[in-house]
Protein backbone atom coordinates (compact mmCIF):
# COMPACT_ATOMS: atom_id res chain seq x y z
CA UNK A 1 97.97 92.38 87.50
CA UNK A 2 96.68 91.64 91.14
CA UNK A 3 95.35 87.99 90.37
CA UNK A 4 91.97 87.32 92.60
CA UNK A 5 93.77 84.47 94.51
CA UNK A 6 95.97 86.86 96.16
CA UNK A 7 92.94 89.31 97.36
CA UNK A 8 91.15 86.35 98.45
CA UNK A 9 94.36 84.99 100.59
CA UNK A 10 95.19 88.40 102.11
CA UNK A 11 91.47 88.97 103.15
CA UNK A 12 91.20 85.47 104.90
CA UNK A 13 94.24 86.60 106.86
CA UNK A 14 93.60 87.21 110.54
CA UNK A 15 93.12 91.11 110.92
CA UNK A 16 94.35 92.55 107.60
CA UNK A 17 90.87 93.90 106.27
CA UNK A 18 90.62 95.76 109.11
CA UNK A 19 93.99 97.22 109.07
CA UNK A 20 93.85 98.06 105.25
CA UNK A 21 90.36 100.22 106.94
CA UNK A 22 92.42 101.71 109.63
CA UNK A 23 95.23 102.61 108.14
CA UNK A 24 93.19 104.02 105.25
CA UNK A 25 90.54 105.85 107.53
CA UNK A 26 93.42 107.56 109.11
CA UNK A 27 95.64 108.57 106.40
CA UNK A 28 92.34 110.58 105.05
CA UNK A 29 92.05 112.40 108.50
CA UNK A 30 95.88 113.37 107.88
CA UNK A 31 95.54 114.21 104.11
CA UNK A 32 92.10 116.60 104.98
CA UNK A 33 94.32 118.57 107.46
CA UNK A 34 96.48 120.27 105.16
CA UNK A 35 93.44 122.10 103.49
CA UNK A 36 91.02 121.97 106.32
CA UNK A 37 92.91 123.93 108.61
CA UNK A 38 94.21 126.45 105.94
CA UNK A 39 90.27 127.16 104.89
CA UNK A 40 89.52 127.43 108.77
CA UNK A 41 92.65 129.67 109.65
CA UNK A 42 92.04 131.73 106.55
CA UNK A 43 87.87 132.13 107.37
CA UNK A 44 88.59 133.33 110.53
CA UNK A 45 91.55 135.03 110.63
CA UNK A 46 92.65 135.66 107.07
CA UNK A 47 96.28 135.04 107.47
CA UNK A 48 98.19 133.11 105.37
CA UNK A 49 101.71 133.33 107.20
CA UNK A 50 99.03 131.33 110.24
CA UNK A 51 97.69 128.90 107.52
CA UNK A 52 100.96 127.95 106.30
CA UNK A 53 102.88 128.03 109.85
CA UNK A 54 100.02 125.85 111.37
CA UNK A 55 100.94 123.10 108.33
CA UNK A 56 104.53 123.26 109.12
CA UNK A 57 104.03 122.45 112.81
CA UNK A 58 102.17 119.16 111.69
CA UNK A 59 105.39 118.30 108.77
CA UNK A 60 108.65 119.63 110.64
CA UNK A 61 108.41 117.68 113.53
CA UNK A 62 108.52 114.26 112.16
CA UNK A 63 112.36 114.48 111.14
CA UNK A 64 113.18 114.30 114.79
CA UNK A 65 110.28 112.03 115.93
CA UNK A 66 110.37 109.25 113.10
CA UNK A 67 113.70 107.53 114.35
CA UNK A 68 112.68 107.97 118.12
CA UNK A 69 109.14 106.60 117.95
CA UNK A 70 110.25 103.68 115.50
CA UNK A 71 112.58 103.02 117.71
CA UNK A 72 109.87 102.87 120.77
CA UNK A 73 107.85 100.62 118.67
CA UNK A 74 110.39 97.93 118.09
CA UNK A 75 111.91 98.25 121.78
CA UNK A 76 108.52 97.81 123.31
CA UNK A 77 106.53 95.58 120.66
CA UNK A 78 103.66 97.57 122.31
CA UNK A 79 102.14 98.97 118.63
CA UNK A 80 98.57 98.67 119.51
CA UNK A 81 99.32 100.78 121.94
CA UNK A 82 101.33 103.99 120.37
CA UNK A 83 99.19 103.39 116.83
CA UNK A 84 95.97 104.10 119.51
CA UNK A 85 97.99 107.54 121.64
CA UNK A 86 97.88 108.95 117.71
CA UNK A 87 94.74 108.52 116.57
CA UNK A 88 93.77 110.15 120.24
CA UNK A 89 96.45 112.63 120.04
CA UNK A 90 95.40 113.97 116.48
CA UNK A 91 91.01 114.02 117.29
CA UNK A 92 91.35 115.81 120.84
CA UNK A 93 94.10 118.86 118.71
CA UNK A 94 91.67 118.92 115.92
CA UNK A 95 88.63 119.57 118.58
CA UNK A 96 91.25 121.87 119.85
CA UNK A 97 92.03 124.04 116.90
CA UNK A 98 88.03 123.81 116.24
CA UNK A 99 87.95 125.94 119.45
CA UNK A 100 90.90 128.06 119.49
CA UNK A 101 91.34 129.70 115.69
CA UNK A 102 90.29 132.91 115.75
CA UNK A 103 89.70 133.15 119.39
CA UNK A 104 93.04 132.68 120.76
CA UNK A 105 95.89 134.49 119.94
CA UNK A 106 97.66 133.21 116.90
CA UNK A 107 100.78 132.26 118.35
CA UNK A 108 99.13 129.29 120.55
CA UNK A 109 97.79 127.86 116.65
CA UNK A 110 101.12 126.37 116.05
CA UNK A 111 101.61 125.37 119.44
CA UNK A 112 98.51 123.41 119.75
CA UNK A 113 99.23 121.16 116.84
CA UNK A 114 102.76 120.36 116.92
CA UNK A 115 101.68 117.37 119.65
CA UNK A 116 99.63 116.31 116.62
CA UNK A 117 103.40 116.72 114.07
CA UNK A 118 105.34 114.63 116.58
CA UNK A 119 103.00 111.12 115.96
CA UNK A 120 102.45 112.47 112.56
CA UNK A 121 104.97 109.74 110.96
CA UNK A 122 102.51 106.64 112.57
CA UNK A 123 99.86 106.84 110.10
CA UNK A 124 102.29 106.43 107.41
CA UNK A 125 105.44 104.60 108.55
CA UNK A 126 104.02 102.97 111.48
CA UNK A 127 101.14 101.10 109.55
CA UNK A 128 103.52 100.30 106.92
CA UNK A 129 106.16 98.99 109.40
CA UNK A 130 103.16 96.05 110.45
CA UNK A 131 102.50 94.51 106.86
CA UNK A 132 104.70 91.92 107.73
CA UNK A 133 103.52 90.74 111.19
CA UNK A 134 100.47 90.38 109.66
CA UNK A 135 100.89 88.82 106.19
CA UNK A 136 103.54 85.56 104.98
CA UNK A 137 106.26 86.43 102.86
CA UNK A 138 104.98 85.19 99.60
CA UNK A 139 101.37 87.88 100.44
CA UNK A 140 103.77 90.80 100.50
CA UNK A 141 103.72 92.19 97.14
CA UNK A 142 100.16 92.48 97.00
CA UNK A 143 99.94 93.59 100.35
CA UNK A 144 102.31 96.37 99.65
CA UNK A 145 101.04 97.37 96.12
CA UNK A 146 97.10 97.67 98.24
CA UNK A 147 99.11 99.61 100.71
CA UNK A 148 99.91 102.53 97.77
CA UNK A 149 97.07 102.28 96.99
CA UNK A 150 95.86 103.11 100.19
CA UNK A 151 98.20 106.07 100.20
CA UNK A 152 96.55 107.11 96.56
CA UNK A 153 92.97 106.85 97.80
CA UNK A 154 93.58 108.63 100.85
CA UNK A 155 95.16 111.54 98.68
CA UNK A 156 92.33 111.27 96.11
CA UNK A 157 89.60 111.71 98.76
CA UNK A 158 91.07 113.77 101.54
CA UNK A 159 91.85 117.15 99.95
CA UNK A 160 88.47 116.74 97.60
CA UNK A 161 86.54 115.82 100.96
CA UNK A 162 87.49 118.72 102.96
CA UNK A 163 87.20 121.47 100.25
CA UNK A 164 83.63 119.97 99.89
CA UNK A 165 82.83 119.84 103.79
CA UNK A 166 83.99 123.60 103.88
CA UNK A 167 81.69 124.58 100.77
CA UNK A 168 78.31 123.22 101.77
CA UNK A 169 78.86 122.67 105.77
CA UNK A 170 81.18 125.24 107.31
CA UNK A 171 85.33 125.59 107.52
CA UNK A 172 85.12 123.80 110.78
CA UNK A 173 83.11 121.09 109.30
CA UNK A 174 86.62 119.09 107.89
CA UNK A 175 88.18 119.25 110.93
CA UNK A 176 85.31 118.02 113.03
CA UNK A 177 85.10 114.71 110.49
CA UNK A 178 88.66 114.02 110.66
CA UNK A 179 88.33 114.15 114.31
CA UNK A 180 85.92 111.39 113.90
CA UNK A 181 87.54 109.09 110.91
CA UNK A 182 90.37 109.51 113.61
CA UNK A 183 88.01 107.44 116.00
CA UNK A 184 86.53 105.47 113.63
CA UNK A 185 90.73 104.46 112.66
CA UNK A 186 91.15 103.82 116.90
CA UNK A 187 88.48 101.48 116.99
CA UNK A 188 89.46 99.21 114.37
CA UNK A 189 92.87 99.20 115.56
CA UNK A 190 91.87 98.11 119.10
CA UNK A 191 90.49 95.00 117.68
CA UNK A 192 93.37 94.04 114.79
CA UNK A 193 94.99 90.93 116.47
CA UNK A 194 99.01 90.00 116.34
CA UNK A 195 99.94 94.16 116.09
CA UNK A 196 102.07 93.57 119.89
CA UNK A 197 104.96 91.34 119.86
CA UNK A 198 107.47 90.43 122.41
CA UNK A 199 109.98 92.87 122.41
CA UNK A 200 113.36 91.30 121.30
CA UNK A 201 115.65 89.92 124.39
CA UNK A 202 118.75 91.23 122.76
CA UNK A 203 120.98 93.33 126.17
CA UNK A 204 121.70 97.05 126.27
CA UNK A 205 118.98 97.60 123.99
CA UNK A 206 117.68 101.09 124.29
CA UNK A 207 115.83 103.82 122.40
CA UNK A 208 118.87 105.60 121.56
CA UNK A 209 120.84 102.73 120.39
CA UNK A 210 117.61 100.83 118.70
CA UNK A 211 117.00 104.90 116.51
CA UNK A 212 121.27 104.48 115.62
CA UNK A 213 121.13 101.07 114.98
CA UNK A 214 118.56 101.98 112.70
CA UNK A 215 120.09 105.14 110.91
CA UNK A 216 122.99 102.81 110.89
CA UNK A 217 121.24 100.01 108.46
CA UNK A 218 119.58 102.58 106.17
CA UNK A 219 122.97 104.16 105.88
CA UNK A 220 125.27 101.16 105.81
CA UNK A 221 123.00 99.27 103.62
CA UNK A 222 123.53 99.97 99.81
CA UNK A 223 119.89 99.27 98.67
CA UNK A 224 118.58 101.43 101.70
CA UNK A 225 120.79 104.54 101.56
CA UNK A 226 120.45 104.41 97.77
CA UNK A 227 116.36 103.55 97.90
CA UNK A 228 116.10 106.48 100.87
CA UNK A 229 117.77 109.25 98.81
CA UNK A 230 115.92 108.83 95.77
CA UNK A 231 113.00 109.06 97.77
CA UNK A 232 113.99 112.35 99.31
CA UNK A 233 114.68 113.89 95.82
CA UNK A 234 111.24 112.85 94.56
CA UNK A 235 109.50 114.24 97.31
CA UNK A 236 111.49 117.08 97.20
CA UNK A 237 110.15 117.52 93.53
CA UNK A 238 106.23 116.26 94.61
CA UNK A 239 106.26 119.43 96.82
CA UNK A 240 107.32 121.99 94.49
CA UNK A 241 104.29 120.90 93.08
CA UNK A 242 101.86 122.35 96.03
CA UNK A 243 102.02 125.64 94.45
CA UNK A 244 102.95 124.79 90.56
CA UNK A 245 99.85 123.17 90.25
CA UNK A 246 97.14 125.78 91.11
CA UNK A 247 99.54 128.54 89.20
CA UNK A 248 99.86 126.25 86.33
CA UNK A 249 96.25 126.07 86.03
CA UNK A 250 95.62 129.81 86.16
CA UNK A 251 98.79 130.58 83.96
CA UNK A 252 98.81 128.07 80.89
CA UNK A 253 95.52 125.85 81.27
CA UNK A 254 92.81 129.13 81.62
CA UNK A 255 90.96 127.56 84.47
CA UNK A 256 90.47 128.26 88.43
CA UNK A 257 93.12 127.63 90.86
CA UNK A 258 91.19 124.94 92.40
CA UNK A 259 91.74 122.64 89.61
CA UNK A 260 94.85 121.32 91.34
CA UNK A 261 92.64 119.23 93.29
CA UNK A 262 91.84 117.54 89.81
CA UNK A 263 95.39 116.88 89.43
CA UNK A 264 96.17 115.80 92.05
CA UNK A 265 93.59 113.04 91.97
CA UNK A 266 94.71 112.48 88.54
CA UNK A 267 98.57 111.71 90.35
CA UNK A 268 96.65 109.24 93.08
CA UNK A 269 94.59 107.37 89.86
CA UNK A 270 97.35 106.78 88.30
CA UNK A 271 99.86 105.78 91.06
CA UNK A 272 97.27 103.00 92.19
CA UNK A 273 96.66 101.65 88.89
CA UNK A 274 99.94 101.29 88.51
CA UNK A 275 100.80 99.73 91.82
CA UNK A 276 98.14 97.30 91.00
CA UNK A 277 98.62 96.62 87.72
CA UNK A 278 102.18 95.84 87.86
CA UNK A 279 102.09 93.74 90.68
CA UNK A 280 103.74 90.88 88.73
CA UNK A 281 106.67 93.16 87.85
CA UNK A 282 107.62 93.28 91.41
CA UNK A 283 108.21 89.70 92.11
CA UNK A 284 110.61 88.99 89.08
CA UNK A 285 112.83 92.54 89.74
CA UNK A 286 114.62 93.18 93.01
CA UNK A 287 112.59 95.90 94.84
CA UNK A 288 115.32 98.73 94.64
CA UNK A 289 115.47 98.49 90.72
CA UNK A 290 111.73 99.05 90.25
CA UNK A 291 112.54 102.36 92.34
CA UNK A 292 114.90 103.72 90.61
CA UNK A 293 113.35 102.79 87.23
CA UNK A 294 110.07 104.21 88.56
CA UNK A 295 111.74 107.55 89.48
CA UNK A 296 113.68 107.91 86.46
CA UNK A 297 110.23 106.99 83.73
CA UNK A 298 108.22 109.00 86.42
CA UNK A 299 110.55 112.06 85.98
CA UNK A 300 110.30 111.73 82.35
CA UNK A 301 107.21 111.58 81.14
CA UNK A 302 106.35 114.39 83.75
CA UNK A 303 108.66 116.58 81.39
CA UNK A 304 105.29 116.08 79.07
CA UNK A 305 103.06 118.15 81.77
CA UNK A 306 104.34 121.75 80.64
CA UNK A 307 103.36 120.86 76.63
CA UNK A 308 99.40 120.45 77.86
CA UNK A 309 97.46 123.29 76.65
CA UNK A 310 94.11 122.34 78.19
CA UNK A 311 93.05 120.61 81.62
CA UNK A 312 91.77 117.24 80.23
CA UNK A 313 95.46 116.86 78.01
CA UNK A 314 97.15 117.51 81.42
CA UNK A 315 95.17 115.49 83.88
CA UNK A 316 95.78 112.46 81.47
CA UNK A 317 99.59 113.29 81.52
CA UNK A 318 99.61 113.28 84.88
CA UNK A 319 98.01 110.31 84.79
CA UNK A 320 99.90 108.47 82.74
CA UNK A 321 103.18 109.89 84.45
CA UNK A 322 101.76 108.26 87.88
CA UNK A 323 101.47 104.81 86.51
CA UNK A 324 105.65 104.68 86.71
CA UNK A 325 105.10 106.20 90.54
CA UNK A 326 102.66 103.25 92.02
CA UNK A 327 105.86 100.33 91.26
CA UNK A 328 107.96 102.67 92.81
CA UNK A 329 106.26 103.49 95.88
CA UNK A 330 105.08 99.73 96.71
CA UNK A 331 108.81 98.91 96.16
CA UNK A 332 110.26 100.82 98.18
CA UNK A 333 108.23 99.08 100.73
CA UNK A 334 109.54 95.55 99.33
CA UNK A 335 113.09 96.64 99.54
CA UNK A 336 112.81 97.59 103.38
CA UNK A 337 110.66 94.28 104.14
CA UNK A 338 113.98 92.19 102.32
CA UNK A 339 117.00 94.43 103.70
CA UNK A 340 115.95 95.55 107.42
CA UNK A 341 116.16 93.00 110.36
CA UNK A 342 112.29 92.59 111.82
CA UNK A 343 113.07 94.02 114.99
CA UNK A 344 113.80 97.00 113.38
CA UNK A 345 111.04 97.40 110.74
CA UNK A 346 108.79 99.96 113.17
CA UNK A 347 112.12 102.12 113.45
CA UNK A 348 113.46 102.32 109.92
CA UNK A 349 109.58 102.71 108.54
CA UNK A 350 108.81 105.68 110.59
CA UNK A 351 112.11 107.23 109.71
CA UNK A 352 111.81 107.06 105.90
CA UNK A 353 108.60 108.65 106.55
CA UNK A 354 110.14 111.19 108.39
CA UNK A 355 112.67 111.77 105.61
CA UNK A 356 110.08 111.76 102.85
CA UNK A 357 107.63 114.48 104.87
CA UNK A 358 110.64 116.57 105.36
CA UNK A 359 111.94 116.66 101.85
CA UNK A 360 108.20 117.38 101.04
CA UNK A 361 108.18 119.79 102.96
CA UNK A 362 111.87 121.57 102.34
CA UNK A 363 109.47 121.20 98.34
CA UNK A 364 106.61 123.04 99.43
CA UNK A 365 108.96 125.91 101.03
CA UNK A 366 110.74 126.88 98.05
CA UNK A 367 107.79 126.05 95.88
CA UNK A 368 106.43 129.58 95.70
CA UNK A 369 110.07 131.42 94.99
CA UNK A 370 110.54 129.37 92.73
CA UNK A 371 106.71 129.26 90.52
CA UNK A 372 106.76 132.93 90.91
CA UNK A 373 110.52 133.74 90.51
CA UNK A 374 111.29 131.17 87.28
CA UNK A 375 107.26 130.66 86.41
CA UNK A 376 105.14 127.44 86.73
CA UNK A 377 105.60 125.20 83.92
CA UNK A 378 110.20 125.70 84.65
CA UNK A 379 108.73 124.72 88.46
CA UNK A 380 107.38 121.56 87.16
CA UNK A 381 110.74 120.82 84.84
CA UNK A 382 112.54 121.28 88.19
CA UNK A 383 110.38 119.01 89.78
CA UNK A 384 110.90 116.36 86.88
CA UNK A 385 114.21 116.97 87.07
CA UNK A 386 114.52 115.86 90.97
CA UNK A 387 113.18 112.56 90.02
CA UNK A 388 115.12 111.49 87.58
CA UNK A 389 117.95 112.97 89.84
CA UNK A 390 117.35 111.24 92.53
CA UNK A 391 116.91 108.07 90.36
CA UNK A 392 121.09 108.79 89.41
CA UNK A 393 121.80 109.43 93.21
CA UNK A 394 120.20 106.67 94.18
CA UNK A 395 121.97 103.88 91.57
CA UNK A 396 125.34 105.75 92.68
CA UNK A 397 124.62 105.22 96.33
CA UNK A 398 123.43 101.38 95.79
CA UNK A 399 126.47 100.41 94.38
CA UNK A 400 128.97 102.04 96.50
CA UNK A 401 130.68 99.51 98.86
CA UNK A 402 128.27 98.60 101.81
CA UNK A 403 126.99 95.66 104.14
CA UNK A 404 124.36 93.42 104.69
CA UNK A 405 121.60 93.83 106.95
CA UNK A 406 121.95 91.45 110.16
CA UNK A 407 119.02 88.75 109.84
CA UNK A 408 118.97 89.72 106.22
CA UNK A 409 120.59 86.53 105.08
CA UNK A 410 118.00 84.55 106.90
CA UNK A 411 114.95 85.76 105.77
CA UNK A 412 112.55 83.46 104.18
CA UNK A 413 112.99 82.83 100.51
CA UNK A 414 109.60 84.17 100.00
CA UNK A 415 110.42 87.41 101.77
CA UNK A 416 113.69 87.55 100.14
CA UNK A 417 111.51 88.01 96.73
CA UNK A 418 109.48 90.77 97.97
């Protein structure tokens, strides 16, 4: 368990509270735009091919910005500055769409927010990527198991947020308050001290070689490559759950579609008490072994979720499946702290993030063949299935022949344990 000591250390350290608020104010803006803008789009236009292509242009983009703006923040050190272009980036295209849905054509929908898709991987990667400038080694556990849970909370109250804001204010109402939680993020990130660093004085470095040099390490690396892939296959499997969850709910649990919000914020629950609750776990076992255990007891116990014949029996399986995800999520943050090279960290962060939004994604796409095609509950035994499959890949990968990171070697003992 989280011991008080540790909160009490990592608040008295010089900007972290208000990072932890910035980072979490704008990963809710990010996690209300997926049903915001489908509830607008739908209100006043009634298409769903617009809903769903207006989501894609915020998710598809980061696979090809992740590496390059990564690579911008550790060839620069100027993060205060790029983490500050997002949050003004994503307000003035959600004022935008506010404007434009339903009284522009709906071609320019798309348009308007991929701008929004190509920083999308900041609020995620990028705020991860600055743990350790602003924490010491032995702080980094904690810090990493408050930073899933700032990913849980943020998917708790997001989605449940805007479907309120929609019901009682108006479909534009969500978009108009992530616009200002945006704002609210900016202005705690202009005053976070130690975010800019030098940049490093190494020659011929450039964005291009800084994004290979970076693909290089999470390739190269066994624990990386082996830690990344599992992480695409579980994703892969989290997004097949976008439309397995409402159907299940209609189909086997006799209640409304909406009730996937419930599960989902039964996922979140259990993810962060398990992240926090098992924070001792993750400084006696290397970082990469939690992840793989995590996917493989997080893919089965989720085999339990198609056996629930009523809502309160499934939310607490979910539940209870989620405690194995929290470990695995704050680890996978532990293993990139220990394996990549500081000057790299902004890179390789934002492009794991790119990875994991686009295997969500490539999820979410086949999702509805497959729940309608094979049926719900076989949708979420497929999804099981990818996490204890990428759990295999990723052992296989991690012990294939490989090198260490550069600067690896030299890390602190302290970091080394994270």
């Amino acid at each position: 368990m989280m011991d008080r000591d540790s909160l009490q250390r990592l608040r008295a350290q010089p900007g972290y509270p208000g990072f932890v608020a910035a980072a979490t104010l704008a990963r809710v803006s990010d996690e209300m735009f997926s049903v915001g803008v489908v509830l607008l789009v739908l209100d006043r236009t009634g298409s769903a091919a617009l809903a769903g292509a207006t989501v894609a242009a915020i998710t598809f983009p980061s696979l090809v910005s992740g590496p390059l703006l990564g690579a911008w923040l550790d060839l620069t050190g100027r993060r205060r500055s790029l983490m500050i272009f997002d949050q003004l980036v994503i307000a003035s295209v959600l004022v935008a769409l506010v404007a434009l849905i339903g009284n522009a054509p709906n071609w320019v929908i798309p348009l308007v927010v991929i701008p929004a898709g190509i920083t999308y991987p900041l609020s995620f990667g990028g705020f991860t990527s600055m743990i350790p400038a602003l924490v010491p080694g032995e702080l980094l556990p904690p810090a990493n198991a408050l930073e899933t849970t700032s990913f849980n909370a943020s998917l708790v109250v997001g989605p449940a947020l805007a479907g309120t804001l929609s019901a009682v204010i108006a479909p534009a109402a969500p978009l108009l308050v992530e616009a200002v939680l945006a704002l609210a993020a900016l202005a705690l990130i202009v005053r976070i001290p130690g975010l800019d660093r030098p940049p490093g004085r190494e020659r011929n470095r450039t964005l291009w070689r800084i994004a290979a040099d970076g693909l290089r390490i999470i390739v190269s690396v066994p624990q990386l490559r082996g830690v990344t892939a599992a992480a695409a296959f579980g994703m892969t499997g989290l997004g097949l759950l976008t439309v397995a969850f409402p159907l299940f709910a209609v189909e086997h649990l006799d209640v409304h579609r909406s009730a996937a919000g419930y599960m989902w914020a039964a996922f979140a629950v259990g993810s962060t008490l398990g992240a926090l609750g098992l924070v001792r776990v993750q400084r006696v076992f290397p970082p990469e072994r939690i992840v793989f255990t995590g996917y493989a007891v997080f893919g089965l116990l989720m085999l339990t979720w198609p056996l629930a014949g009523a809502l309160p029996v499934f939310l607490a399986l979910v539940a209870l499946a989620a405690l194995a995800d929290g470990p695995a999520l704050a680890a996978q943050f532990g293993t990139r702290q220990l394996h990549v090279p500081p000057s790299l960290y902004g890179q390789v962060f934002t492009t794991a993030v790119g990875i994991k939004v686009g295997s969500f994604s490539l999820g979410a796409a086949l999702a509805g063949a497959l729940a309608t095609g094979l049926g719900s509950a076989e949708t979420l035994v497929i999804g099981a299935s990818l996490q204890m499959t990428g759990a295999v890949v990723g052992v296989t990968l991690a012990h294939l022949p490989g090198r260490q990171a550069p600067d690896a070697a030299a890390r602190p003992a302290s970091a080394r344990r994270a």
